[in-house]
C-alpha atoms as a PDB file:
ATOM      1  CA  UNK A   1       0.000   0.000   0.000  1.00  0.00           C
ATOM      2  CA  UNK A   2       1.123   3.814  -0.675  1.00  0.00           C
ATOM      3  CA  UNK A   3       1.721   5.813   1.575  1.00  0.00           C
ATOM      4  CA  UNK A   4      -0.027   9.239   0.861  1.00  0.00           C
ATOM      5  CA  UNK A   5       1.685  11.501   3.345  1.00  0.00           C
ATOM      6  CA  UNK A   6       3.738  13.295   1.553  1.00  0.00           C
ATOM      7  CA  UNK A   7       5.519  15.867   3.759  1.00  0.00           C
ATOM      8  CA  UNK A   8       9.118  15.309   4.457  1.00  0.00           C
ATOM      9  CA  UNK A   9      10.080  14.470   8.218  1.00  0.00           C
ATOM     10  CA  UNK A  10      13.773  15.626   9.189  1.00  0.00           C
ATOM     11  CA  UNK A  11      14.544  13.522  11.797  1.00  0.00           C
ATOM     12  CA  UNK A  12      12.488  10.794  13.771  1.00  0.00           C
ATOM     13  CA  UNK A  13      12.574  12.427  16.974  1.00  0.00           C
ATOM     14  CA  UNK A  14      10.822  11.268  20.520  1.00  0.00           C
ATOM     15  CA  UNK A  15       8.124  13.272  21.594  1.00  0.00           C
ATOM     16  CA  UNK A  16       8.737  15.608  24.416  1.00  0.00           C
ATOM     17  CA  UNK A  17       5.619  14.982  26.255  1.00  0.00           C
ATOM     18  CA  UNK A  18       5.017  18.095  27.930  1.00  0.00           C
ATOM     19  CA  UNK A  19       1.583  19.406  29.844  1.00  0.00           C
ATOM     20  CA  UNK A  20      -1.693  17.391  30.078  1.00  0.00           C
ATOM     21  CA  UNK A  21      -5.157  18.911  28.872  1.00  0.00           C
ATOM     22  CA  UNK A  22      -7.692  19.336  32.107  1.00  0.00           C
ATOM     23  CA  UNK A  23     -11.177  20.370  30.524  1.00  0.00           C
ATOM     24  CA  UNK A  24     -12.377  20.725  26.663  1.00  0.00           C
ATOM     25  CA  UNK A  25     -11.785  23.863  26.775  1.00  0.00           C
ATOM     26  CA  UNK A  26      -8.256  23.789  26.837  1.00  0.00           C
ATOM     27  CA  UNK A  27      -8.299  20.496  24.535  1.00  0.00           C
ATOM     28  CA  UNK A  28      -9.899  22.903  22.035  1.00  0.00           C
ATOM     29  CA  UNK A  29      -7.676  25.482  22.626  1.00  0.00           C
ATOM     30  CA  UNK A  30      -4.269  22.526  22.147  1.00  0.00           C
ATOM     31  CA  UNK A  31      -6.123  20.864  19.031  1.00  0.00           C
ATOM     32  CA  UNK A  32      -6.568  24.279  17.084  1.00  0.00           C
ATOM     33  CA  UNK A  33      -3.103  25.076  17.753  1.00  0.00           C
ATOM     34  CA  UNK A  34      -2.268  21.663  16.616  1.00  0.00           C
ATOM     35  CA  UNK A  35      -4.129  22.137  13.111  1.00  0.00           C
ATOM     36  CA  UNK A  36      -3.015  25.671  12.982  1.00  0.00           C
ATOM     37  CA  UNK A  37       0.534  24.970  12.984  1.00  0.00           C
ATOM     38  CA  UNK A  38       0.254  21.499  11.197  1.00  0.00           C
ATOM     39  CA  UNK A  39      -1.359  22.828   8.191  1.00  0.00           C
ATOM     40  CA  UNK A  40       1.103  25.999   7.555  1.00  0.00           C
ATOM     41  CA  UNK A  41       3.829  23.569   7.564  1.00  0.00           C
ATOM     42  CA  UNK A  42       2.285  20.449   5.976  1.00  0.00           C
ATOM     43  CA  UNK A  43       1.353  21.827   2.523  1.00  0.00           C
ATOM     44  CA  UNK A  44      -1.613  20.241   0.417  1.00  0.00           C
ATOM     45  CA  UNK A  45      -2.246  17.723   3.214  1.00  0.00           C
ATOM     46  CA  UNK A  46      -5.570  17.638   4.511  1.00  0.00           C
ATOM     47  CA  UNK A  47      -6.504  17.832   8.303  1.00  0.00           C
ATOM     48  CA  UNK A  48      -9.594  15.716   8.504  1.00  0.00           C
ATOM     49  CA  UNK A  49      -9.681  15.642  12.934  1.00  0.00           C
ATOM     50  CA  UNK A  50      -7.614  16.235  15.641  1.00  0.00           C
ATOM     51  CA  UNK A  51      -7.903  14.051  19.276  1.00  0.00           C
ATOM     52  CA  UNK A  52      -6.684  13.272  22.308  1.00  0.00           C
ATOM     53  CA  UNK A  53      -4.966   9.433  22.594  1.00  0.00           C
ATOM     54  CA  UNK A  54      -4.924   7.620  25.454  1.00  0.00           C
ATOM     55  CA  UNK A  55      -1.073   8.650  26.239  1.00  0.00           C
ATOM     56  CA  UNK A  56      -0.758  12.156  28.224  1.00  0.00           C
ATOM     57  CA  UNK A  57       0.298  14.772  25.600  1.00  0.00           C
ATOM     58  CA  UNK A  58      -0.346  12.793  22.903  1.00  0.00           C
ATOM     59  CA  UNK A  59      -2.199  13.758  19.762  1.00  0.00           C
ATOM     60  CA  UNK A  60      -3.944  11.770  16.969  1.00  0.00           C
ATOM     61  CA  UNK A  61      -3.962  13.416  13.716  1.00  0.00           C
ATOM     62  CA  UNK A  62      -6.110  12.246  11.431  1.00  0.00           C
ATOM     63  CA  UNK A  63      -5.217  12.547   7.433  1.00  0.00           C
ATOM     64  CA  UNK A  64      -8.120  10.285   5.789  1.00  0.00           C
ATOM     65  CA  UNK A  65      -5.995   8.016   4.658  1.00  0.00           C
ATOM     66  CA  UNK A  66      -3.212   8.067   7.524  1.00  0.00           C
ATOM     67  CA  UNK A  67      -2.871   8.815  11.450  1.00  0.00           C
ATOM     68  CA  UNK A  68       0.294  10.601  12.018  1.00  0.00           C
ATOM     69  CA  UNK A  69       0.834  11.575  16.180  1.00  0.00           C
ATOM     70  CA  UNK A  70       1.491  15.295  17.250  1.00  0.00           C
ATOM     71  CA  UNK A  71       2.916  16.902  20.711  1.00  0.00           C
ATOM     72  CA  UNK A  72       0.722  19.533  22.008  1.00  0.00           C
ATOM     73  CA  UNK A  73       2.803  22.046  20.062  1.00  0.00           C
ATOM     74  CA  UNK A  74       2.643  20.523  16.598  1.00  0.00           C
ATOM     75  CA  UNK A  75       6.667  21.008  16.442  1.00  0.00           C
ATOM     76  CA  UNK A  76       6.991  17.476  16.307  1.00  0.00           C
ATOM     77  CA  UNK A  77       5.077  14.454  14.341  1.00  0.00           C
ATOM     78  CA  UNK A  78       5.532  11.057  14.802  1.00  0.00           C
ATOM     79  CA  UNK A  79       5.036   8.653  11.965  1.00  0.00           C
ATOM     80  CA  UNK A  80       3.905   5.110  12.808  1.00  0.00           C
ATOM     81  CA  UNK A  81       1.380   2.572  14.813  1.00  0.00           C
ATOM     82  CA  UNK A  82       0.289   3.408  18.300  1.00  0.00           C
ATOM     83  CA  UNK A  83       0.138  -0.126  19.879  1.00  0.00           C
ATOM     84  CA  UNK A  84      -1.263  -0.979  23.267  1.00  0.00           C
ATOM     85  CA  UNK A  85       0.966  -3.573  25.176  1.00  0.00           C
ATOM     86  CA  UNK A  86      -1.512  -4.956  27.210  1.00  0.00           C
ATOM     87  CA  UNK A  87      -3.665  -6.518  24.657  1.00  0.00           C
ATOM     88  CA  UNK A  88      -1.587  -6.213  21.428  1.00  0.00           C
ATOM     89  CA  UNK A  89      -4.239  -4.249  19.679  1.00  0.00           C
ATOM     90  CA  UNK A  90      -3.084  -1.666  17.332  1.00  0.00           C
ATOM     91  CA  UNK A  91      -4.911   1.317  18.153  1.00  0.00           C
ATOM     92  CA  UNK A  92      -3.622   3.164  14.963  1.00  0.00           C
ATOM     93  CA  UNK A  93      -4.993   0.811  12.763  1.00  0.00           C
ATOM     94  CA  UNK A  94      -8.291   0.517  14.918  1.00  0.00           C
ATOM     95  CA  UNK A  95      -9.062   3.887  14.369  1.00  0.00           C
ATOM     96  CA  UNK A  96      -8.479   4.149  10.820  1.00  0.00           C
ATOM     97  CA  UNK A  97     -11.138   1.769  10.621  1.00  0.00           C
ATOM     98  CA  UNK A  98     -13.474   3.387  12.478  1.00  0.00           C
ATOM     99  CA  UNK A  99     -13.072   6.871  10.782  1.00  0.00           C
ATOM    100  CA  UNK A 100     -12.908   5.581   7.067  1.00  0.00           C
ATOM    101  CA  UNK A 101     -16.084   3.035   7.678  1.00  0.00           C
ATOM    102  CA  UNK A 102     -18.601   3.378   4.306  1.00  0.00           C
ATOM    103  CA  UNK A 103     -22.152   2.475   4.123  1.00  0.00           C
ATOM    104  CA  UNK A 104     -21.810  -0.393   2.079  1.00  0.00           C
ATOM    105  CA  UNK A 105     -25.432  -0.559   1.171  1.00  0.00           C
ATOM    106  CA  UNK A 106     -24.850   2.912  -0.673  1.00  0.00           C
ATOM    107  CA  UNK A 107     -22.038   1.088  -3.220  1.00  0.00           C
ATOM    108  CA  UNK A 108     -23.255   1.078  -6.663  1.00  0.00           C
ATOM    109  CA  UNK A 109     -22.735  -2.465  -6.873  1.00  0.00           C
ATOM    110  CA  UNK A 110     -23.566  -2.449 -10.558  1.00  0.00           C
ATOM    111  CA  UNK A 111     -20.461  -1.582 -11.474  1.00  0.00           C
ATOM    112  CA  UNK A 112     -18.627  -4.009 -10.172  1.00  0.00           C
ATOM    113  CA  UNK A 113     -17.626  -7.678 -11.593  1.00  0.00           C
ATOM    114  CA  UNK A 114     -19.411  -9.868  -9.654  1.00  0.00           C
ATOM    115  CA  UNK A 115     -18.560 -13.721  -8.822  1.00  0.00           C
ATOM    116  CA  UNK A 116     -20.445 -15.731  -6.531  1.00  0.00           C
ATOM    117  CA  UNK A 117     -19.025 -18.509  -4.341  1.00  0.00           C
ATOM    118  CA  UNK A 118     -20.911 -21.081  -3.081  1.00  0.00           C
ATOM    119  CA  UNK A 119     -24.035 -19.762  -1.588  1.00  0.00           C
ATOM    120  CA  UNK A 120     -22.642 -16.114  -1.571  1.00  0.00           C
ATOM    121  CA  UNK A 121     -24.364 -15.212   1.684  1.00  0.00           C
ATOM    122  CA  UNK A 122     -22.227 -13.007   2.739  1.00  0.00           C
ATOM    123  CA  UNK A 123     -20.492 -10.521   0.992  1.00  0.00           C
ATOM    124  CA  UNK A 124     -17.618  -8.130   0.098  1.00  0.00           C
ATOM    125  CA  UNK A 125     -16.118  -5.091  -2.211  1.00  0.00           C
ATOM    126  CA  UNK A 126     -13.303  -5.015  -3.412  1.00  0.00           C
ATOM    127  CA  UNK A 127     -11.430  -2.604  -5.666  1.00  0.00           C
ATOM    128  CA  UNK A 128      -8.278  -3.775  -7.561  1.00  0.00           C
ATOM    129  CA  UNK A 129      -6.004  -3.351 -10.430  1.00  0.00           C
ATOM    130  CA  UNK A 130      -5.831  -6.209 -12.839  1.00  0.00           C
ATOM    131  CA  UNK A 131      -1.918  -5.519 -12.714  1.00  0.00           C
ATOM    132  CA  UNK A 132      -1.417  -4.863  -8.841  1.00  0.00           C
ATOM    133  CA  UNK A 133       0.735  -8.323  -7.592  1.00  0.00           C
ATOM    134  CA  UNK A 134      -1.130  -8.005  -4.512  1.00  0.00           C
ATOM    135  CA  UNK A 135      -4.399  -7.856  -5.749  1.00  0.00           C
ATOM    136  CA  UNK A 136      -3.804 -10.803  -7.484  1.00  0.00           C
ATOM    137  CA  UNK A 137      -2.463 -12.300  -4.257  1.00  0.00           C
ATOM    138  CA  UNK A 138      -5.668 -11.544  -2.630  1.00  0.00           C
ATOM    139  CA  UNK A 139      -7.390 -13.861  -5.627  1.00  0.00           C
ATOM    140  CA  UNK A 140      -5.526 -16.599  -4.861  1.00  0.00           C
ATOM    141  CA  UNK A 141      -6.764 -16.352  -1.389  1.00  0.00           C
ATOM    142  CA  UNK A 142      -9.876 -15.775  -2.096  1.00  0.00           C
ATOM    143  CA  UNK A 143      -9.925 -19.543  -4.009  1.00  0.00           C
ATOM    144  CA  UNK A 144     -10.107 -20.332  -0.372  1.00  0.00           C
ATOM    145  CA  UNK A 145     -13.035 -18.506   0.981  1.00  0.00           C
ATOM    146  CA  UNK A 146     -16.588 -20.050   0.336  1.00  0.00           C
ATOM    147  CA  UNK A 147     -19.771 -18.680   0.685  1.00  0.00           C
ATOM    148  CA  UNK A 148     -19.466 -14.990   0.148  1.00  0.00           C
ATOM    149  CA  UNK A 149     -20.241 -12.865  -2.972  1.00  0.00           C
ATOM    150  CA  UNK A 150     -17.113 -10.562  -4.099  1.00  0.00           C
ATOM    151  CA  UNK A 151     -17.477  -7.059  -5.844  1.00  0.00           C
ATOM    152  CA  UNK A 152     -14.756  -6.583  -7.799  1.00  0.00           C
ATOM    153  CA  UNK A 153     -14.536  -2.596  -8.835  1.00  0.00           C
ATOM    154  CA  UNK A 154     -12.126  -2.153 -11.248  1.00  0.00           C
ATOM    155  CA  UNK A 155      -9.814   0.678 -10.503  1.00  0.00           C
ATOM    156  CA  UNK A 156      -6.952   1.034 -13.044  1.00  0.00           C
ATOM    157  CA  UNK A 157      -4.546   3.089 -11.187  1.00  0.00           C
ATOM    158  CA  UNK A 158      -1.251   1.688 -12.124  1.00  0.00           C
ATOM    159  CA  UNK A 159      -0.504   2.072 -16.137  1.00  0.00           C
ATOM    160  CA  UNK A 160      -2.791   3.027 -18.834  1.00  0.00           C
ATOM    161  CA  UNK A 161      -2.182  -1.219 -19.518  1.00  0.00           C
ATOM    162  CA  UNK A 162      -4.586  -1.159 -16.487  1.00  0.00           C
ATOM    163  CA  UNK A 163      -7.087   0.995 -17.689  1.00  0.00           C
ATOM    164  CA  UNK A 164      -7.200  -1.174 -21.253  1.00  0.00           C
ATOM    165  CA  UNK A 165      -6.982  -4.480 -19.378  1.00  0.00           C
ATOM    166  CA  UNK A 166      -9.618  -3.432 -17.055  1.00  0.00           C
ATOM    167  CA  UNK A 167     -11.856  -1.901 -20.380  1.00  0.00           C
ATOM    168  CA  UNK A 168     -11.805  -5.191 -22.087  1.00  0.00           C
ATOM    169  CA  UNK A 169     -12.548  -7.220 -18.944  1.00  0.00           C
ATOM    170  CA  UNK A 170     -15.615  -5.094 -18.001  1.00  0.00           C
ATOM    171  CA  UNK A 171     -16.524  -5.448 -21.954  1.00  0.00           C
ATOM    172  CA  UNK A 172     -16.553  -9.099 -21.671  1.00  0.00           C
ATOM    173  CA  UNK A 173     -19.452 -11.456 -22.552  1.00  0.00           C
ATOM    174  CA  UNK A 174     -18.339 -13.218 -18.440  1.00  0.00           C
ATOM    175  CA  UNK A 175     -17.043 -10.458 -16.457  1.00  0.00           C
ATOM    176  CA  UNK A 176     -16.624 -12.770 -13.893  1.00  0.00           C
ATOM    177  CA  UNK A 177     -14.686 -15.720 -15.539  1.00  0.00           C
ATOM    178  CA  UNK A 178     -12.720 -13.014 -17.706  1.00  0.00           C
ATOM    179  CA  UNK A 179     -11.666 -11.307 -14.530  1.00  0.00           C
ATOM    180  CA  UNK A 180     -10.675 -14.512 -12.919  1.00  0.00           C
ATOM    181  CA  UNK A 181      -9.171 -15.714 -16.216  1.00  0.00           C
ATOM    182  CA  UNK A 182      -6.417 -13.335 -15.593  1.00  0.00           C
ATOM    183  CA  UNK A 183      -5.842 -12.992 -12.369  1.00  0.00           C
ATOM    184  CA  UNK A 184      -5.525 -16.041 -11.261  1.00  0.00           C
ATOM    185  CA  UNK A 185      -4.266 -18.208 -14.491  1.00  0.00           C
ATOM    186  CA  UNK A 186      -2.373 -15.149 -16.458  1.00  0.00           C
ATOM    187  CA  UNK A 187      -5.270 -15.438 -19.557  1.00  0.00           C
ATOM    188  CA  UNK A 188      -5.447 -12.114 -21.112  1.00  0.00           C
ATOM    189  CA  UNK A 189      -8.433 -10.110 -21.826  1.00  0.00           C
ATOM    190  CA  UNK A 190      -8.854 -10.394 -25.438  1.00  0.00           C
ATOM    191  CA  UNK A 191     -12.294  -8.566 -25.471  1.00  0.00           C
ATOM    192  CA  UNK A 192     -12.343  -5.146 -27.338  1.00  0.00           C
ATOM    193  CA  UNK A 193     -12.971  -2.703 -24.383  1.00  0.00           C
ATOM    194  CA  UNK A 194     -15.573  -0.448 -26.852  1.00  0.00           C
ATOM    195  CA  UNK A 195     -18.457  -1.024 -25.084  1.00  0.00           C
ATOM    196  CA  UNK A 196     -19.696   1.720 -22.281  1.00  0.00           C
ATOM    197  CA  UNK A 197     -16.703   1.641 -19.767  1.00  0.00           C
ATOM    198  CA  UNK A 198     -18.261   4.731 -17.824  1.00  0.00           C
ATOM    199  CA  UNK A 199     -18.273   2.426 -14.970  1.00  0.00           C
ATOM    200  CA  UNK A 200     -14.702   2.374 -14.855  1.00  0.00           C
ATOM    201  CA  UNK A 201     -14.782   6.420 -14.496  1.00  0.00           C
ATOM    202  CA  UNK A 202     -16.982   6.085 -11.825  1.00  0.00           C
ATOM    203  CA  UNK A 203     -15.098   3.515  -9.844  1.00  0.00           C
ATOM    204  CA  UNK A 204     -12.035   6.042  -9.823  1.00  0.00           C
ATOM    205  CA  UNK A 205     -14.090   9.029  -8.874  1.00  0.00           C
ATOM    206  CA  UNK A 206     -15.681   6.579  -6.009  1.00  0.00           C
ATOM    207  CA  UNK A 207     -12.480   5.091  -4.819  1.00  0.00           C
ATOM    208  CA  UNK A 208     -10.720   9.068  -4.474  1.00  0.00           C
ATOM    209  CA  UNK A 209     -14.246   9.987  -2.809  1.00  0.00           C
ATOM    210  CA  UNK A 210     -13.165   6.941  -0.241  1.00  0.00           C
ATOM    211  CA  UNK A 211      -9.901   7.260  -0.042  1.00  0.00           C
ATOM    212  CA  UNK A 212      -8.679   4.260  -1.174  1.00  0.00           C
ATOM    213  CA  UNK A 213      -5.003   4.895  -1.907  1.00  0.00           C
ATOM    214  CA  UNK A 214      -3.671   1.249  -2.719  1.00  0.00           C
ATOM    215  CA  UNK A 215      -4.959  -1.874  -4.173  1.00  0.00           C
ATOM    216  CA  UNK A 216      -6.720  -4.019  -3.288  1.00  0.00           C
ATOM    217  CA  UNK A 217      -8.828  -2.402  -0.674  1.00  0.00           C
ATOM    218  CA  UNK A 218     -11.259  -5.257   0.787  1.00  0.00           C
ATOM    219  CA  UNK A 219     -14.498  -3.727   1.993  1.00  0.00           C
ATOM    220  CA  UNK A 220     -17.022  -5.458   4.409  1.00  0.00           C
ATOM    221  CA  UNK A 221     -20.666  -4.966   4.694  1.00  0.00           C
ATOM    222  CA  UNK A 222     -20.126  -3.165   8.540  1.00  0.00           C
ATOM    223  CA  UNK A 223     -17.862  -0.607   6.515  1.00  0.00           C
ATOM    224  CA  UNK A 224     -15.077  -1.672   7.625  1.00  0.00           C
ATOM    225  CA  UNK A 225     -11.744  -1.987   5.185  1.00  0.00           C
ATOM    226  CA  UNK A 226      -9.028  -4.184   4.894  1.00  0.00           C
ATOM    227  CA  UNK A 227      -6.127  -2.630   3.059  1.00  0.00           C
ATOM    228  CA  UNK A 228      -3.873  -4.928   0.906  1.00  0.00           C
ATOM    229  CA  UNK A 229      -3.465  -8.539   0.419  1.00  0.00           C
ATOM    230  CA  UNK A 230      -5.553  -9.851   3.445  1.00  0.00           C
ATOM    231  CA  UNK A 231      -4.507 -13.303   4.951  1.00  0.00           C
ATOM    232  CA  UNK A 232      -7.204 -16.167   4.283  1.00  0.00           C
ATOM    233  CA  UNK A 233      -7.366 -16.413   8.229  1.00  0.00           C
ATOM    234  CA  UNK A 234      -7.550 -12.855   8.932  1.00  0.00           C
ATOM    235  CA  UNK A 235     -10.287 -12.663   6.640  1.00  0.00           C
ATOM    236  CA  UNK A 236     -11.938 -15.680   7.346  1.00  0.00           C
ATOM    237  CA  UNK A 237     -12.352 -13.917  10.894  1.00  0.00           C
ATOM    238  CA  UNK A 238     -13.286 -10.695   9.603  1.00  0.00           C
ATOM    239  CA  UNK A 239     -16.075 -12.006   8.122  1.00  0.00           C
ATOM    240  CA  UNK A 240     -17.460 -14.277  10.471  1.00  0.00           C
ATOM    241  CA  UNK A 241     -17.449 -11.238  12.743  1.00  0.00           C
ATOM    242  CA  UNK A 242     -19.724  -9.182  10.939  1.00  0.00           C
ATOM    243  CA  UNK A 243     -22.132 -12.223   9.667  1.00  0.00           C
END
């Protein structure tokens, strides 16, 4: 997966934790700062929140697509996953969930490739490039995943190879079997991709709207996502905990 942050750090310094925030108020006051100072320093980077963690003098910035960590000053930003000892959990990662959910009932599923496995009861999205190794590490996987219904939006962000590849699989007589075809047994498209490809257009705009940076993003129907290849186990779990 990219990484979209794009301001350069000069050195990797430890936070100098420094006073701790005792009403809103002042947590207003610190987080305004924060953003103030942030954005005349960070360029075109956008500032979606700012929040307390659960570490005194700590600060979660949020970027859409990334959580970088700010002192109460903003002088220094630390780049990396807030982990919690006690339980293992990765908190950075945790909230990047919860702040980049999507109503997955609001996907316009019709423009998506569609295979069903087994009885398809339960169901993700998924948007990939038909030249991104990963995402076809993720279709190998999903060989091993039964019952669930995949959405495959086709999001040519590599080359313009993936915009043709992706036109002439979407143009396909099987969408389904096409996509598959190449993914997971190297059989190119061979379909002219003349037909109406707007769909393609759309899934771009969509997937910028969402900010899905890197392929394949796996979406499930809670809203959740599940950047890059996900594990057959991890995703065996994710699933079961939403169904």
């Amino acid at each position: 997966m990219k990484t979209t942050f794009r301001f350069a750090l000069a050195t990797a310094a430890a936070l100098a934790v420094t006073l701790g925030i005792g009403c809103s108020a002042q947590a207003d006051q610190t987080t305004d700062k924060i953003k103030s100072t942030l954005e005349s320093r960070m360029g075109d980077a956008t500032i979606k929140s700012i929040e307390k963690t659960p570490v005194p003098g700590l600060y979660e910035v949020n970027l859409g697509s990334q959580i970088v960590y700010s002192d109460a000053t903003g002088n220094y930003v630390l780049i990396g996953d807030l982990v919690d000892t006690r339980n293992s959990k990765n908190l950075t990662e945790a909230r990047l969930a919860d702040t980049n959910k999507i109503e997955f009932a609001k996907l316009p599923l019709e423009n998506a490739v569609k295979v069903v496995k087994g009885n398809g009861s339960r169901k993700i999205a998924v948007f990939s490039d038909p030249n991104c190794p990963y995402c076809k590490q993720l279709e190998s996987t999903l060989k091993s995943i039964d019952n669930v219904t995949v959405y495959t939006f086709l999001y040519p962000v590599l080359s313009p190879d993936s915009t043709a590849k992706s036109k002439s699989i979407w143009c396909s007589k099987d969408r389904g079997t096409t996509w598959e075809g190449w993914m997971l047994d190297h059989k190119a498209p061979t379909t002219a991709g003349t037909c109406d490809t707007t769909a393609i257009d759309k899934n771009l705009k969509l997937g910028r709207s969402m900010n899905v940076t890197g392929t394949p993003t796996v979406f499930l129907t809670d809203g959740r996502r599940l950047p890059g290849a996900v594990p057959a186990d991890r995703l065996e779990k994710e699933l079961s905990a939403v169904h």
